[in-house]
Protein backbone atom coordinates (compact mmCIF):
# COMPACT_ATOMS: atom_id res chain seq x y z
CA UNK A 1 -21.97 -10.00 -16.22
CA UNK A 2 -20.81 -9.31 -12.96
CA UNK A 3 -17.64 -11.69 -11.21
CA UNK A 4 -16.35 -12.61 -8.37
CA UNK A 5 -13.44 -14.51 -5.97
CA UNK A 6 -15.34 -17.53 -4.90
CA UNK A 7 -14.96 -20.55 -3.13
CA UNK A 8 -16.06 -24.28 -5.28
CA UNK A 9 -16.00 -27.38 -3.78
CA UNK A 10 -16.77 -30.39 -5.63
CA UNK A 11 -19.41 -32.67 -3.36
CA UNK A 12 -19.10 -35.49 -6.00
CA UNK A 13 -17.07 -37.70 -3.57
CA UNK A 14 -18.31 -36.98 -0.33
CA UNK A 15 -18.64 -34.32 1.83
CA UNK A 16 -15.17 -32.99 1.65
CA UNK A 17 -14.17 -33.08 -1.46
CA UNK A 18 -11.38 -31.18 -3.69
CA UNK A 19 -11.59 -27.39 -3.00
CA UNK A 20 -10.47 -24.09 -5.51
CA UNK A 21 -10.58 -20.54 -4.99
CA UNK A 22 -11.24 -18.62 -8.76
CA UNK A 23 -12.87 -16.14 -10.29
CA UNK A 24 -16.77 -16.93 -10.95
CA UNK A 25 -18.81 -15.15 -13.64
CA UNK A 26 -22.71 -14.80 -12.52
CA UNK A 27 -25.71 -14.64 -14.82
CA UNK A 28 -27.88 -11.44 -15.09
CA UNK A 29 -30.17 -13.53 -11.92
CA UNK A 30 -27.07 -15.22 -10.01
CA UNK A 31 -28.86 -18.61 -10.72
CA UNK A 32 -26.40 -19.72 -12.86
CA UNK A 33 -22.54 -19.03 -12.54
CA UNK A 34 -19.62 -19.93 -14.74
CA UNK A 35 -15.98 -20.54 -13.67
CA UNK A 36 -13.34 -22.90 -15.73
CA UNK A 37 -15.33 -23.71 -18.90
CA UNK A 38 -18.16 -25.26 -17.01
CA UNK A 39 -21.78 -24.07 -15.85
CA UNK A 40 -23.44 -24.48 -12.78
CA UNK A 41 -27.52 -23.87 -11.71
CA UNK A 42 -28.72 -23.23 -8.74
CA UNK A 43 -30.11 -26.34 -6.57
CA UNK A 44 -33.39 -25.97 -4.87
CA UNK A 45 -34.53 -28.00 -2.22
CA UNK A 46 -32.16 -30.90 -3.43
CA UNK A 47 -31.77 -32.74 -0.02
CA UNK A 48 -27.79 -32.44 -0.72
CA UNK A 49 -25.21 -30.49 1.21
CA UNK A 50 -24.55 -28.45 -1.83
CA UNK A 51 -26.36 -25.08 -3.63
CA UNK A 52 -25.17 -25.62 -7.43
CA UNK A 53 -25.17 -28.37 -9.78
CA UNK A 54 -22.43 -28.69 -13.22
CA UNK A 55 -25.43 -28.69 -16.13
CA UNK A 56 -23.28 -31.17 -18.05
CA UNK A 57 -22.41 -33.65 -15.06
CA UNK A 58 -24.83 -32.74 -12.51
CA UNK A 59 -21.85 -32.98 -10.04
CA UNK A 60 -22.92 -31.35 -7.02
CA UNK A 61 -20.77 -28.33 -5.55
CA UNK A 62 -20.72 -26.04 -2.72
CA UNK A 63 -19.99 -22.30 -4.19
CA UNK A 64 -20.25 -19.53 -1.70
CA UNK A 65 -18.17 -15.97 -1.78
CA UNK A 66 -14.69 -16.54 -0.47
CA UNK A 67 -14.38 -15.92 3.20
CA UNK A 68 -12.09 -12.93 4.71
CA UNK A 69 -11.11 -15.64 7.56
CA UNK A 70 -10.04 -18.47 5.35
CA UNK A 71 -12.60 -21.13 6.50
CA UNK A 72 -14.38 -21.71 3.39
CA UNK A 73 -15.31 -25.12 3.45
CA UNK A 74 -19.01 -25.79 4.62
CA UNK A 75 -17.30 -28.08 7.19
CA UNK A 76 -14.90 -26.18 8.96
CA UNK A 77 -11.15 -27.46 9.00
CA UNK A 78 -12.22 -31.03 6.98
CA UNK A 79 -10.60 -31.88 3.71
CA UNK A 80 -7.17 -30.25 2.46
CA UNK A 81 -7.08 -26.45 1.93
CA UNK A 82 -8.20 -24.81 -1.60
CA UNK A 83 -6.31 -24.65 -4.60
CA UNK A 84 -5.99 -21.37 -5.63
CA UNK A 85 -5.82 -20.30 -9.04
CA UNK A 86 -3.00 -18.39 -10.26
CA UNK A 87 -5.36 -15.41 -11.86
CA UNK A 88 -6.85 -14.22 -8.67
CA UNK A 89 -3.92 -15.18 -6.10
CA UNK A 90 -2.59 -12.10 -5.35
CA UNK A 91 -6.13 -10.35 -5.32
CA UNK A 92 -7.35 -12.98 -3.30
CA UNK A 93 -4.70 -12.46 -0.48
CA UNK A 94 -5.18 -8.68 -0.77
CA UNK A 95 -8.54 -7.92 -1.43
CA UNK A 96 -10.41 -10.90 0.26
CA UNK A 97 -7.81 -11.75 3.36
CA UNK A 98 -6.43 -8.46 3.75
CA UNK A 99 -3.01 -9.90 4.08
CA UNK A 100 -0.09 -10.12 1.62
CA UNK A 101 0.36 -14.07 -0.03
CA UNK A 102 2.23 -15.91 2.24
CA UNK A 103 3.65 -17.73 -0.45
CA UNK A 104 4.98 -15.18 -2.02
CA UNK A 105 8.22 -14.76 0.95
């Protein structure tokens, strides 16, 4: 299984909706990814402004590889920034931004 820092925002509650930054496991195709205990296949031709679906919920999300810029979201500067999770922080400021964590002083 191969992983990756990526980008998931929930499109359950509108277009912006609550953002994270974490560490996503792909399937052996990439049509189905895991990240927190939850599953997600890829949407086809679904109409909605989002490319993966939760299997249990059918929430819709937006998942895309974290951007070296910072501007993530599919609409640029809507909705609050991403939570980002505590296991990929540091690797996510170094590795995908190329700066050090400005919250770390």
């Amino acid at each position: 299984m191969k992983f990756r820092i990526m980008y998931l925002e929930d499109k359950s509650k509108g277009l912006n909706g609550p953002a994270r930054i974490g560490r996503v496991r792909f399937s052996k195709t990439g049509e189905t990814l895991y990240y927190g205990g939850r599953t997600f296949e890829a949407l086809r031709n679904s109409g909605l402004k989002a490319n993966f679906s939760d299997t249990e919920t059918g929430q819709p999300f937006w998942i895309a590889k974290a951007r070296k810029a910072g501007d993530d979201r599919l609409y640029k500067g809507a909705g609050e920034p991403p939570v980002i999770d505590d296991d990929v922080r540091e690797e996510y400021w170094r590795d995908v931004r190329g700066m050090p964590d400005p919250a770390a002083g």
